[in-house]
Protein backbone atom coordinates (compact mmCIF):
# COMPACT_ATOMS: atom_id res chain seq x y z
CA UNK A 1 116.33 58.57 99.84
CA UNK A 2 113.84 60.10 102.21
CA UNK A 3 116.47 61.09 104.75
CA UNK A 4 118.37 62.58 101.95
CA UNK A 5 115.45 65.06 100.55
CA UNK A 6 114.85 66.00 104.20
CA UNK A 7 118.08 66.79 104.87
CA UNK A 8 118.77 69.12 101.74
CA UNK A 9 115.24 70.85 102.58
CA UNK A 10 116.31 71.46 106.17
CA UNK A 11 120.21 72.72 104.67
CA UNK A 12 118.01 75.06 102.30
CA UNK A 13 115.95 76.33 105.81
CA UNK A 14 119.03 76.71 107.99
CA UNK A 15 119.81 78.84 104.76
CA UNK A 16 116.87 80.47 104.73
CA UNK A 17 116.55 81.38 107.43
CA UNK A 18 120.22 83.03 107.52
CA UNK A 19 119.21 85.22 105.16
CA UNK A 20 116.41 86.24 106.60
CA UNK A 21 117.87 87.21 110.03
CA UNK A 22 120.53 88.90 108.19
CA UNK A 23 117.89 90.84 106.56
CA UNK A 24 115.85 91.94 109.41
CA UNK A 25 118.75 92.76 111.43
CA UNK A 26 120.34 95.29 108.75
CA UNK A 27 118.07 97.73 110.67
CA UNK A 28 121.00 98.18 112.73
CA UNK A 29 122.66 100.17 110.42
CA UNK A 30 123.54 103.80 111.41
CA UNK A 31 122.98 105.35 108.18
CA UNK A 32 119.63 105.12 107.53
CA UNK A 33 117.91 106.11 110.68
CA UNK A 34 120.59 108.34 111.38
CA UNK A 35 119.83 111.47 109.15
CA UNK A 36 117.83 114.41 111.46
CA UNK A 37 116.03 117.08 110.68
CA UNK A 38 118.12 119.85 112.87
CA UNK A 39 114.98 122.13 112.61
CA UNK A 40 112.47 121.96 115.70
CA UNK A 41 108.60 121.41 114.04
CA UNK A 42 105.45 121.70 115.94
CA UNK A 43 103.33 119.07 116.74
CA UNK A 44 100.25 117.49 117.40
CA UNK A 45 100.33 114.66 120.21
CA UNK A 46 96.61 112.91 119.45
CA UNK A 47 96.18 110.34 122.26
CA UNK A 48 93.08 108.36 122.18
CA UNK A 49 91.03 107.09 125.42
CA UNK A 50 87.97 105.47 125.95
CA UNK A 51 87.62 104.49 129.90
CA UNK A 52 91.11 105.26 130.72
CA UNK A 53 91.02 107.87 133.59
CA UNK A 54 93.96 106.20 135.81
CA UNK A 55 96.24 105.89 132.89
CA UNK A 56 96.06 109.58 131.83
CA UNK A 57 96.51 110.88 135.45
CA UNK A 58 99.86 108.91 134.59
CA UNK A 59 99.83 109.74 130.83
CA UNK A 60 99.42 113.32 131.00
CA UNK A 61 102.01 115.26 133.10
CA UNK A 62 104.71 113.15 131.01
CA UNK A 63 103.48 114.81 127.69
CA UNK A 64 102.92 117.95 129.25
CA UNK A 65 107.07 117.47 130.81
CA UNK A 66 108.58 117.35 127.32
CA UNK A 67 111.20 119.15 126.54
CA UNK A 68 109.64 120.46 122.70
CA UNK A 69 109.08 124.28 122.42
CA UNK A 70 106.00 123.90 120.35
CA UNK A 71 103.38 121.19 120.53
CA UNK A 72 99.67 120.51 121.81
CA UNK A 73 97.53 117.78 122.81
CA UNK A 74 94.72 116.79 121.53
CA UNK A 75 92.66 114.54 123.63
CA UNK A 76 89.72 112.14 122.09
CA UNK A 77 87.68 111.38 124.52
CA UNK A 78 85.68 108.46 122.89
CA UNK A 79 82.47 108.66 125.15
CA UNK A 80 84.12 107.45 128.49
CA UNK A 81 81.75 106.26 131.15
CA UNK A 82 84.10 106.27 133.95
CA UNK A 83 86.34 109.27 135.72
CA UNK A 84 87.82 110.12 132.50
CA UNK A 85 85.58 113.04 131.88
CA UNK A 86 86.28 114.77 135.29
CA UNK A 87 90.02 113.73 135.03
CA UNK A 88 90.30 115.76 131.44
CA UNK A 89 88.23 118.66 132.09
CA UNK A 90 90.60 118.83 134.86
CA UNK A 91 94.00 119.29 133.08
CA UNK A 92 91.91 121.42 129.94
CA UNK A 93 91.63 123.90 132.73
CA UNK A 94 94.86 124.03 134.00
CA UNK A 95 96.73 123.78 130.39
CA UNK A 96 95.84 125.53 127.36
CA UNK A 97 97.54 123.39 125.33
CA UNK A 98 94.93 120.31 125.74
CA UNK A 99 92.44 120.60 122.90
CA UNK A 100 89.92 118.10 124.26
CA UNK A 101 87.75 116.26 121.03
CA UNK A 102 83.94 114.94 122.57
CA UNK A 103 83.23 111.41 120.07
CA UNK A 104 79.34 110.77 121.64
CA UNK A 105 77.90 107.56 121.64
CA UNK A 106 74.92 108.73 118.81
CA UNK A 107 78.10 110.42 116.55
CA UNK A 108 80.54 107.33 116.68
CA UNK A 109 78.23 105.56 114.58
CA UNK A 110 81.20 103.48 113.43
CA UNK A 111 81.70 102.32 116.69
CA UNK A 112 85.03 102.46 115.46
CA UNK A 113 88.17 104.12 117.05
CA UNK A 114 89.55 104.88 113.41
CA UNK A 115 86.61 107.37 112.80
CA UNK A 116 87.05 108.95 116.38
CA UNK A 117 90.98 109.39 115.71
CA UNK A 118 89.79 111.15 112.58
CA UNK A 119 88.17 113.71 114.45
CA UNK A 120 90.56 114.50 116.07
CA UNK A 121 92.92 114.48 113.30
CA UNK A 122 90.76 117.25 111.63
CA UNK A 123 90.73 119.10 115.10
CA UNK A 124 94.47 119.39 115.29
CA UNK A 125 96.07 122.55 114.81
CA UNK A 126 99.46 121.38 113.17
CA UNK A 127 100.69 119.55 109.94
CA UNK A 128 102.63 116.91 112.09
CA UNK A 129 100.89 114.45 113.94
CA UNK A 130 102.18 111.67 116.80
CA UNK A 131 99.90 109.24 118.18
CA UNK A 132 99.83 107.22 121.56
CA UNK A 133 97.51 105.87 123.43
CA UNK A 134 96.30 105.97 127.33
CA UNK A 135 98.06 103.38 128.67
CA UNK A 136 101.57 104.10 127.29
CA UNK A 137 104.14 106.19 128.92
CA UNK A 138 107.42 107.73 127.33
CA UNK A 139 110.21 106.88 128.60
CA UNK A 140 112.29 110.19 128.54
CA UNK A 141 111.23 114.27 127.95
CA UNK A 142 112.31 114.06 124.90
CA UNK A 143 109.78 112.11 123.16
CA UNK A 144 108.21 114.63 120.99
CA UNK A 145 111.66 116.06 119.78
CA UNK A 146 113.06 112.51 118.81
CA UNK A 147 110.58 111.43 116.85
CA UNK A 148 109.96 114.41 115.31
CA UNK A 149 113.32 115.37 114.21
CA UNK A 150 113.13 112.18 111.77
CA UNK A 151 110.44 114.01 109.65
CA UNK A 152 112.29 115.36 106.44
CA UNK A 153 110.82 116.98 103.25
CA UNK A 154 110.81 113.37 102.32
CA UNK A 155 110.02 111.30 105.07
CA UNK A 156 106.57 111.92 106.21
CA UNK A 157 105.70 108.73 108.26
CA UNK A 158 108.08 107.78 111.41
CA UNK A 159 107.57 104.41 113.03
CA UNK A 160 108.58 104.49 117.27
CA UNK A 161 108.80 101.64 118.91
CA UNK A 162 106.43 100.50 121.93
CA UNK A 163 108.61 98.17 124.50
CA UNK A 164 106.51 96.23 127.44
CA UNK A 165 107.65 97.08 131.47
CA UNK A 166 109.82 94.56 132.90
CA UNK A 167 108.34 91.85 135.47
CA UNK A 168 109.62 89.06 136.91
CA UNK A 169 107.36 86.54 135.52
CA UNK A 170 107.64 83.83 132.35
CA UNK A 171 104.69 85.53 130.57
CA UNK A 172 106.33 88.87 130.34
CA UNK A 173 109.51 87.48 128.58
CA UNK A 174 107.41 85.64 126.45
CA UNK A 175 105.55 89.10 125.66
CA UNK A 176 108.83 91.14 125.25
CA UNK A 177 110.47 88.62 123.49
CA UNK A 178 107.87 88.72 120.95
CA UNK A 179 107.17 91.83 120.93
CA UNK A 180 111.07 92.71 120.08
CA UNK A 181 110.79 89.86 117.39
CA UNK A 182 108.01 91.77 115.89
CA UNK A 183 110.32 95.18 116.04
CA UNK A 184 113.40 93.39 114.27
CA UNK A 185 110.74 92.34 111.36
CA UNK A 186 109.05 95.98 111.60
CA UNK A 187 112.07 97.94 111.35
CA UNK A 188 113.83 95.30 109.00
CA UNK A 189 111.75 96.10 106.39
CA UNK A 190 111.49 99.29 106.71
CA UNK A 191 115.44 99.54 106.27
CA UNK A 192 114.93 97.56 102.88
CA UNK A 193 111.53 99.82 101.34
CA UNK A 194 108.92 98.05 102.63
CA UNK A 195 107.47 98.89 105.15
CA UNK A 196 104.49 96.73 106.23
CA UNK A 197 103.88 97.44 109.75
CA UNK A 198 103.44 100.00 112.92
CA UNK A 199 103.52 99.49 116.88
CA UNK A 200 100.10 101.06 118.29
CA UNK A 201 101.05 104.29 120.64
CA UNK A 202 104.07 105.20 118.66
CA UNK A 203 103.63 106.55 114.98
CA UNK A 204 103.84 110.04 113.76
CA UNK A 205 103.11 111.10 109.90
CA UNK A 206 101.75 114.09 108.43
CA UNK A 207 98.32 115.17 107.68
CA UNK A 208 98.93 115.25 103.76
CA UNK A 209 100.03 111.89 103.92
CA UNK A 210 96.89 110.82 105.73
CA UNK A 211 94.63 113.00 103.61
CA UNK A 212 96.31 111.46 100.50
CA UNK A 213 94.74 107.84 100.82
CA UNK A 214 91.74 109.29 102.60
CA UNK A 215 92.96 108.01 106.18
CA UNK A 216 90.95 105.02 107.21
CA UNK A 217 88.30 104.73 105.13
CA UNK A 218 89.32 101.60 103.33
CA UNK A 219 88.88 99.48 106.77
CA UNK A 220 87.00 102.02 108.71
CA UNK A 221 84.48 99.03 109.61
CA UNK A 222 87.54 96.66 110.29
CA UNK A 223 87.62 97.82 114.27
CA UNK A 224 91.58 96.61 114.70
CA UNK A 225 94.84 96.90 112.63
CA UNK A 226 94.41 100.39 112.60
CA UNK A 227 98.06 101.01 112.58
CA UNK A 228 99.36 97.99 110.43
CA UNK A 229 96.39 98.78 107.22
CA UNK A 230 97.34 102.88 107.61
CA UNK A 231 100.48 101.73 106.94
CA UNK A 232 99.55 99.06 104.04
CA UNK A 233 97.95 102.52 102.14
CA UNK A 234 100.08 104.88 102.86
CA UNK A 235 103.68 103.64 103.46
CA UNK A 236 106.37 103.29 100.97
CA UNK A 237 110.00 103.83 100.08
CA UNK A 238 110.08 106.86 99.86
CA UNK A 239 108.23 108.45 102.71
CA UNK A 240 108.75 106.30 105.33
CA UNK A 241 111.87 105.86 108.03
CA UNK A 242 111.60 105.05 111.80
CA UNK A 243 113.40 105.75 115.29
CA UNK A 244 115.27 104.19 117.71
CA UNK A 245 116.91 106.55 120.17
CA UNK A 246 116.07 104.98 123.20
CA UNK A 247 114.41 108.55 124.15
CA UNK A 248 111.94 107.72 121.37
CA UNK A 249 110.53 104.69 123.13
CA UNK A 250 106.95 104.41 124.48
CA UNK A 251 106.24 102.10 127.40
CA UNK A 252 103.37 100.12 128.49
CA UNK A 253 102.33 97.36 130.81
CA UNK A 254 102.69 93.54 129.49
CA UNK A 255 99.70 91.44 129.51
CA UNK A 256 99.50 89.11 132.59
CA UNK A 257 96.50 87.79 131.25
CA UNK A 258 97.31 84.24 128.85
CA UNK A 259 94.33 84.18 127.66
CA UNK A 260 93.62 87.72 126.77
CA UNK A 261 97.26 88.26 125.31
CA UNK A 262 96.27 85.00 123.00
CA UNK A 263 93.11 86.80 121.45
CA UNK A 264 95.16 89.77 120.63
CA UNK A 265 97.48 87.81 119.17
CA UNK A 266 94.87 85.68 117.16
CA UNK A 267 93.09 89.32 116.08
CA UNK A 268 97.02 90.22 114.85
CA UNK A 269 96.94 87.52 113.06
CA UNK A 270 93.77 88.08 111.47
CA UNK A 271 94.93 91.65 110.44
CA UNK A 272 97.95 89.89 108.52
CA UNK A 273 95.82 88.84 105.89
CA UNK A 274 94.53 91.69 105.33
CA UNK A 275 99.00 92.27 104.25
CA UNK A 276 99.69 93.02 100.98
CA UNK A 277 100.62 89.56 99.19
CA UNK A 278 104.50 90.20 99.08
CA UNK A 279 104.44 90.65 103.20
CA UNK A 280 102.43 87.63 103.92
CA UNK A 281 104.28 85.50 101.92
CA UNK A 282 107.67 86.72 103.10
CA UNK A 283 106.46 86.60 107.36
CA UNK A 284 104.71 83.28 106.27
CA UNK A 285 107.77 81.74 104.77
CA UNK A 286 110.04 83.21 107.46
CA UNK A 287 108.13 81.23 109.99
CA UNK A 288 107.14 77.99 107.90
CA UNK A 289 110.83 77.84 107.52
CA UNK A 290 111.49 78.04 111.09
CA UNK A 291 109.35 75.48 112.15
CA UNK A 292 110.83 73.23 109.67
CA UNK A 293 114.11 73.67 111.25
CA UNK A 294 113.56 72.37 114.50
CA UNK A 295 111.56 70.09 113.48
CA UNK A 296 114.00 68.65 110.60
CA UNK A 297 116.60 69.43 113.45
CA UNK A 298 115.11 66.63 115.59
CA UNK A 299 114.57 64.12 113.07
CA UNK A 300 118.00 64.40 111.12
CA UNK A 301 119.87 64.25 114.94
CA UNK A 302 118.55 60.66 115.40
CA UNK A 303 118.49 59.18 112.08
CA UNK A 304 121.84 61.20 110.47
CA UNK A 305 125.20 61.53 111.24
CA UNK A 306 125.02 63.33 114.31
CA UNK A 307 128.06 65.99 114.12
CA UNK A 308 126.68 67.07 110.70
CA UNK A 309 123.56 68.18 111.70
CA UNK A 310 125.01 69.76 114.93
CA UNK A 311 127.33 71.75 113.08
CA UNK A 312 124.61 73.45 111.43
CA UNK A 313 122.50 73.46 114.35
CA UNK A 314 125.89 75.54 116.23
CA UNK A 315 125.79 77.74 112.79
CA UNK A 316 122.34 78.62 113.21
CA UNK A 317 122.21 79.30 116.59
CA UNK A 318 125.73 81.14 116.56
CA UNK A 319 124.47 83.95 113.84
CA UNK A 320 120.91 83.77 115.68
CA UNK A 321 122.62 84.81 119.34
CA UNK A 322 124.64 87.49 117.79
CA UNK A 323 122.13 89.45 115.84
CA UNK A 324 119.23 88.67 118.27
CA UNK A 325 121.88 89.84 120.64
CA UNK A 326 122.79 92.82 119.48
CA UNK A 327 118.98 93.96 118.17
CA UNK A 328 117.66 93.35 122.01
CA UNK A 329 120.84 95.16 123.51
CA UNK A 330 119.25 97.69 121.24
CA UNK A 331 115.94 97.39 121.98
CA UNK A 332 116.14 97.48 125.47
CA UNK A 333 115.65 93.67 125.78
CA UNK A 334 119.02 92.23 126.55
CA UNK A 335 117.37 89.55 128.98
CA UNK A 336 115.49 87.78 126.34
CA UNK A 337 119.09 86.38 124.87
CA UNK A 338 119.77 83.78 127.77
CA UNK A 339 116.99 82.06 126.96
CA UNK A 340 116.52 82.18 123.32
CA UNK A 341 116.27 78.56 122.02
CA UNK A 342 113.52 77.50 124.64
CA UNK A 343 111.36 81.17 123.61
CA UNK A 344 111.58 80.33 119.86
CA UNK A 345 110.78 76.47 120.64
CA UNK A 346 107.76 78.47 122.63
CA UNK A 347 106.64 80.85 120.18
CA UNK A 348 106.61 78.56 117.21
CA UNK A 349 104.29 76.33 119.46
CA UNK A 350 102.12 79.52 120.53
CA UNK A 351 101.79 80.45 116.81
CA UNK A 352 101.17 76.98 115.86
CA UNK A 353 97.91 77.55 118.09
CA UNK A 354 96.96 80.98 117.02
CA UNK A 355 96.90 79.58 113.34
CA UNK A 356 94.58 76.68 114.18
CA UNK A 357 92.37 78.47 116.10
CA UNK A 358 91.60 80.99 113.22
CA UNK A 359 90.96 78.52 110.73
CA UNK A 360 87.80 78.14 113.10
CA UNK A 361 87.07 81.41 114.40
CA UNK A 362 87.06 84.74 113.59
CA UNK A 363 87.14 87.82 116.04
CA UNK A 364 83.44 88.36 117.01
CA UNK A 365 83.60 91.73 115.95
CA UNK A 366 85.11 92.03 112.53
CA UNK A 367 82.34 92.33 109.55
């Protein structure tokens, strides 16, 4: 009797969880992230640094190198201590197209990079805004022009997609395996109306759209998630598509820290609750229902007929290889795909761990 109930709730996860691939991989489809706006806009590029001196000296001549008729950058300089004063008044000289934006240590009384990204939000000289950060690169010249050609009359948020360097280590799979998990979900939803999500150094909306929920101020004192509860506000339907031309893509260095990598992981997980109720149960039951799988999976292949359960173990895995195929040949990723059974095993684990350790703890500095 008891193997019988656990088998028809692991049938009803391998089911599940079908579906919900098939879901977050309909992002693939052409049509929707297809349409262009043929018309070149100006923009804003708002990139946000605090300490980062070396990263801009790489940062900077790529932005400056795109191939967009009409943009400027506007550089927050969030009271650096370190060489990234000297480094920007270097380039403000040399291009008039910098608009530099001074947070001091006595204004940013926040302490909060969501009220120094409003400054220079109100200091920017054009309707259409795209954000990055310091330590992220694009990957082509054409940037600016990709991701702004998916701004309509309409569509007045565009989600890019952030993508970690390549290394020849186990930790950086990990990271860009999760990390292209976490675009399949992102863009996923987006492709169905609802959006719930956005990567941090890739996101362009408009300044009525940020104006219209009053930007940040509902978790101005939350000091993460700045992306993700922008998006919660102001995201919907309607106005909101994303980008995947591969000249679209930001870049940035993996972690090669464990440790570190774990806390921002446990702070993302943190900012999930902070979801609307419709997205947490959705991601939540997605990866309950995963974790039952394998688990079931084990159980059922000792104590059941055998060639059952691998048959839907082989169905699983077959539709899992293809669309995780295809979505990381997309994305860039298509290393991740050799190994895919031992990095889910892995990540279920690692998540496992982030959950327990915030039923303890807290990030130190959330309010």
């Amino acid at each position: 009797m008891v193997l019988s109930v656990i088998f028809c709730v692991f049938v009803a996860c391998t089911v599940l969880q079908i579906i919900y691939l098939v879901t977050f991989f309909s992002f693939l489809s052409k049509s929707k992230y297809g349409r262009k706006n043929k018309t070149e806009i100006p923009i804003s590029v708002i990139i946000f640094s605090k300490d980062q001196g070396e990263n801009l000296l790489k940062l900077l001549p790529s932005i400056l190198d795109q191939e967009h008729s009409m943009f400027e950058i506007v550089l927050i300089n969030n009271a650096s201590s370190d060489e990234t004063n000297d480094i920007i008044e270097s380039f403000s000289e040399k291009h008039t197209c910098i608009k530099v934006v001074e947070v001091e240590n006595n204004e940013a009384f926040w302490a909060s990079k969501k009220y120094a990204l409003t400054l220079g939000i109100k200091a920017s000289k054009y309707d259409h805004l795209l954000f990055t950060n310091a330590n992220c690169k694009p990957v082509s010249k054409n940037w600016i022009s990709e991701m702004s050609r998916n701004f309509t009359s309409k569509k007045t948020i565009v989600l890019g997609y952030k993508k970690y360097r390549k290394e020849n280590s186990f930790i950086n799979l990990f990271v860009r395996f999760e990390n292209s998990l976490t675009a399949i979900k992102c863009f996923g939803f987006v492709q169905k109306g609802s959006p719930f999500m956005a990567f941090e150094g890739n996101l362009a909306f408009n300044k009525a759209t940020f104006f219209k929920v009053n930007g940040f101020i509902n978790h101005m004192k939350i000091n993460a998630g700045l992306e993700d509860l922008f998006i919660k506000d102001a995201a919907n339907k309607e106005n909101t598509t994303f980008c995947l031309s591969e000249n679209s893509f930001i870049e940035t260095d993996a972690p090669t820290s464990f440790s570190k990598w774990f806390y921002d992981k446990k702070e993302a997980a943190y900012i999930k609750k902070k979801y609307k109720y419709k997205h947490r149960l959705l991601l939540n039951l997605f990866a309950f229902t995963k974790t039952l799988f394998y688990v079931f999976a084990i159980i059922l292949f000792f104590t059941y007929p055998y060639k059952i359960i691998l048959s839907i173990v082989l169905l699983y895995f077959i539709v899992n290889y293809i669309l995780i195929g295809y979505s990381a040949k997309k994305l860039k990723e298509p290393q991740i795909i050799f190994f895919l059974p031992f990095l889910e095993i892995g990540l279920i684990l690692f998540q496992i761990s982030i959950f327990i350790a915030n039923l303890t703890s807290k990030p130190s500095h959330w309010k």
